[in-house]
Every structure is written in structure tokens, then in C-alpha cells.
Protein backbone atom coordinates (compact mmCIF):
# COMPACT_ATOMS: atom_id res chain seq x y z
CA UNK A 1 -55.24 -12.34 -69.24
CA UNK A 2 -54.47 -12.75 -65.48
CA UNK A 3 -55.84 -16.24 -64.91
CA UNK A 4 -56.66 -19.36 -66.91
CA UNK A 5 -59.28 -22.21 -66.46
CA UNK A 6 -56.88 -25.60 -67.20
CA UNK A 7 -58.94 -28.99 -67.58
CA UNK A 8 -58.13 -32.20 -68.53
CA UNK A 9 -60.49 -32.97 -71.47
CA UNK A 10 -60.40 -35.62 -74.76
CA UNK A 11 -58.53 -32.81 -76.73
CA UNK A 12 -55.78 -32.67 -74.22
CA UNK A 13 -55.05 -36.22 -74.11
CA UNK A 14 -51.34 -37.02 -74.88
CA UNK A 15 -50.85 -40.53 -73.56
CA UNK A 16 -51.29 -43.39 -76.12
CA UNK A 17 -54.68 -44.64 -77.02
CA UNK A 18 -55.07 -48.11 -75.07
CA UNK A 19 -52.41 -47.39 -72.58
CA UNK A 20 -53.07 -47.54 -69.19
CA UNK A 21 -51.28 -44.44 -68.40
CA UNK A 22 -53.87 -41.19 -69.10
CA UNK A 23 -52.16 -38.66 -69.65
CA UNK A 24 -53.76 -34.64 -70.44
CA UNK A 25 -51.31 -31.74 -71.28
CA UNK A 26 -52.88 -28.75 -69.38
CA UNK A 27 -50.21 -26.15 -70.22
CA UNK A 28 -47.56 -26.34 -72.60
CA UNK A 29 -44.06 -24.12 -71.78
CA UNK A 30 -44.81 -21.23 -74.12
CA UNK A 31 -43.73 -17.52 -73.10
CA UNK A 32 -46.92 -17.39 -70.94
CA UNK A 33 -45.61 -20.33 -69.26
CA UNK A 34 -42.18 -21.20 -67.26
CA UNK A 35 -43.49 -25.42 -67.62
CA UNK A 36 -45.38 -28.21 -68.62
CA UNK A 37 -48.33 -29.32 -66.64
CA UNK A 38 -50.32 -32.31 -66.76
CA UNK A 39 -53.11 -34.35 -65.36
CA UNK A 40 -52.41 -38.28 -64.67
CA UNK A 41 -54.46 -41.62 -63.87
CA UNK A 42 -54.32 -45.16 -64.15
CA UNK A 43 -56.94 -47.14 -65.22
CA UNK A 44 -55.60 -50.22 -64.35
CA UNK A 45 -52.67 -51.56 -63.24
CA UNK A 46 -49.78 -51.11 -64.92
CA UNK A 47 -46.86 -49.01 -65.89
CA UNK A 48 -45.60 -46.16 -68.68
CA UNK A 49 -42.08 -44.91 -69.62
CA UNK A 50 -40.81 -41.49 -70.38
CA UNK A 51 -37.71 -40.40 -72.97
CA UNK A 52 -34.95 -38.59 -71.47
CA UNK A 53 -36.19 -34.59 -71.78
CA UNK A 54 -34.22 -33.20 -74.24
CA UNK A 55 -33.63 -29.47 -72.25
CA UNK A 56 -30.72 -30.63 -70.02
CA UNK A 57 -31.54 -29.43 -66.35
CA UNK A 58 -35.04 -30.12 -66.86
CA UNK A 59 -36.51 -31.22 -63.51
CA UNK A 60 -39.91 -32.82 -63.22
CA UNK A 61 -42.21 -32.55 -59.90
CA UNK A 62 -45.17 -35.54 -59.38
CA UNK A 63 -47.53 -35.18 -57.31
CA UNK A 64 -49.27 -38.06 -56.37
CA UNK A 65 -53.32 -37.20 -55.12
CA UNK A 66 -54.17 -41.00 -54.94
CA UNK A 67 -52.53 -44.83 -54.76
CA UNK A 68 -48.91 -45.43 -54.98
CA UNK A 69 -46.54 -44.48 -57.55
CA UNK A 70 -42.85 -46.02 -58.47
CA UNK A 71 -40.87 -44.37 -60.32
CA UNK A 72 -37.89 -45.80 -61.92
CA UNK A 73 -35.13 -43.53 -62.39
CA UNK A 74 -32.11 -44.88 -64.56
CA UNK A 75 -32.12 -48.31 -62.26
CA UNK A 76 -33.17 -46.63 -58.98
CA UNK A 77 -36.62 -47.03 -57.61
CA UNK A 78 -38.56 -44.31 -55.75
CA UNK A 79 -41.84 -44.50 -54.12
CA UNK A 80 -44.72 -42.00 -53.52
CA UNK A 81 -48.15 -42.07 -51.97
CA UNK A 82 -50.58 -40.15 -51.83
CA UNK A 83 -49.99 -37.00 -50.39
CA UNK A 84 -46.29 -37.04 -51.34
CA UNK A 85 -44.41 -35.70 -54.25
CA UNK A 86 -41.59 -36.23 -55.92
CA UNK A 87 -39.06 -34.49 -57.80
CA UNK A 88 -35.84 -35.14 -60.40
CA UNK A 89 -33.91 -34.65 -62.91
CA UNK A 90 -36.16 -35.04 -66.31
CA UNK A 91 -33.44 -35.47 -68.70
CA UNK A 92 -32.65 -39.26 -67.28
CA UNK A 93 -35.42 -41.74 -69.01
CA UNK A 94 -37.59 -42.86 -66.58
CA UNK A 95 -41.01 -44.85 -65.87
CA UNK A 96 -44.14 -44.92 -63.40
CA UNK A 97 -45.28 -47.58 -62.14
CA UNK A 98 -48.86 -48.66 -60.57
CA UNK A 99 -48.97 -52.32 -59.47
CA UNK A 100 -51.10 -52.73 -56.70
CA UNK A 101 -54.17 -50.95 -54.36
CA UNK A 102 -55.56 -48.21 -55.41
CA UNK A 103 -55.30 -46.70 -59.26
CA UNK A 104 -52.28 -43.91 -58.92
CA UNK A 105 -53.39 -40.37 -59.91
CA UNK A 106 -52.12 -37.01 -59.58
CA UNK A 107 -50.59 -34.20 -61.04
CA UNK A 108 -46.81 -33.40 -62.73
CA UNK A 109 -45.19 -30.63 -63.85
CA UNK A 110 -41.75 -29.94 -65.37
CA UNK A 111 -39.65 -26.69 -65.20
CA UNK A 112 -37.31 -25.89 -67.37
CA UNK A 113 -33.80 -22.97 -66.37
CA UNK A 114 -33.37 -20.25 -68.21
């Protein structure tokens, strides 16, 4: 199979029911695939946390298609628009963040090494 049709859909959802944070898993790492991928949206205002990844060297990539995301790394705060992305290490806990303007959406994925 050379290509794959991935979309977010109620089956896919891995966020918490109620939360804020939507979150769909669109490909899992399997040996088909080298990472995770998943679809993201607020749906109000808010904010979601992460556990530390448990592969060490894990890094995870955001890409952030609408609002403004913070993410908070350890204590360290980063900040993404739209039209930016981000990336770090996945194995420190972390959480996004959507506060103000416009809902945050977009798109992360994380790698794992060999």
C-alpha cells in the first residue's frame, strides 16, 4: 500500500471527553510508520498537559495552522502562531496553552531514533 487516506474522525479521538484540548491520533508508530501523528483544536480557551514520552530522544514537532499556542516546557515558555512550528525534546512533560484570540489548531507529530 503506497499511500494512506488519514482523517481525524470520533474513532480517533484520544484527548479526554470534556477537555478542551481535541485531540485525534492519525497514525500510530508501527513498522509502517517512523511517528505519531495527530490532529489538534481548541474549543475554547484553555490549556492541556502532556507526560514526559517514555522513548528517551523522542522529539515532538507542532505545527500550529491557526491562533496562538504556548507551550510550557519544564518552566520555560515558548510561543507559536500560526504559520510557525515548533519543535523539542518529548521526553520533558510539557503543556499547551490557548488563552486568548483565536481557538489554536494545528497539527503534531513525534519521531522517535532508532
Amino acid at each position: 500500500n503506497d499511500a494512506e487516506i488519514l482523517t481525524p474522525s470520533k474513532e480517533n479521538i484520544v484527548s479526554k471527553k470534556g477537555s478542551v484540548f481535541v485531540c485525534h491520533q492519525l497514525a500510530a508508530k508501527s513498522n509502517s510508520s517512523l511517528a505519531d501523528l495527530y490532529q489538534f483544536y481548541f474549543t475554547e480557551h484553555g490549556k492541556t498537559s502532556f507526560s514526559a514520552n517514555p522513548v528517551s530522544g523522542s522529539i515532538k514537532y507542532i505545527w500550529v495552522e491557526q491562533g496562538e499556542l504556548t507551550i510550557i516546557l519544564a518552566s520555560k515558555k515558548i510561543k507559536a502562531r500560526a504559520g510557525q512550528a515548533i519543535k523539542f525534546n518529548a521526553s520533558i512533560p510539557h503543556r499547551f496553552e490557548n488563552r486568548q484570540g483565536l481557538l489554536a489548531r494545528g497539527t503534531f507529530f513525534v519521531a522517535y531514533g532508532n
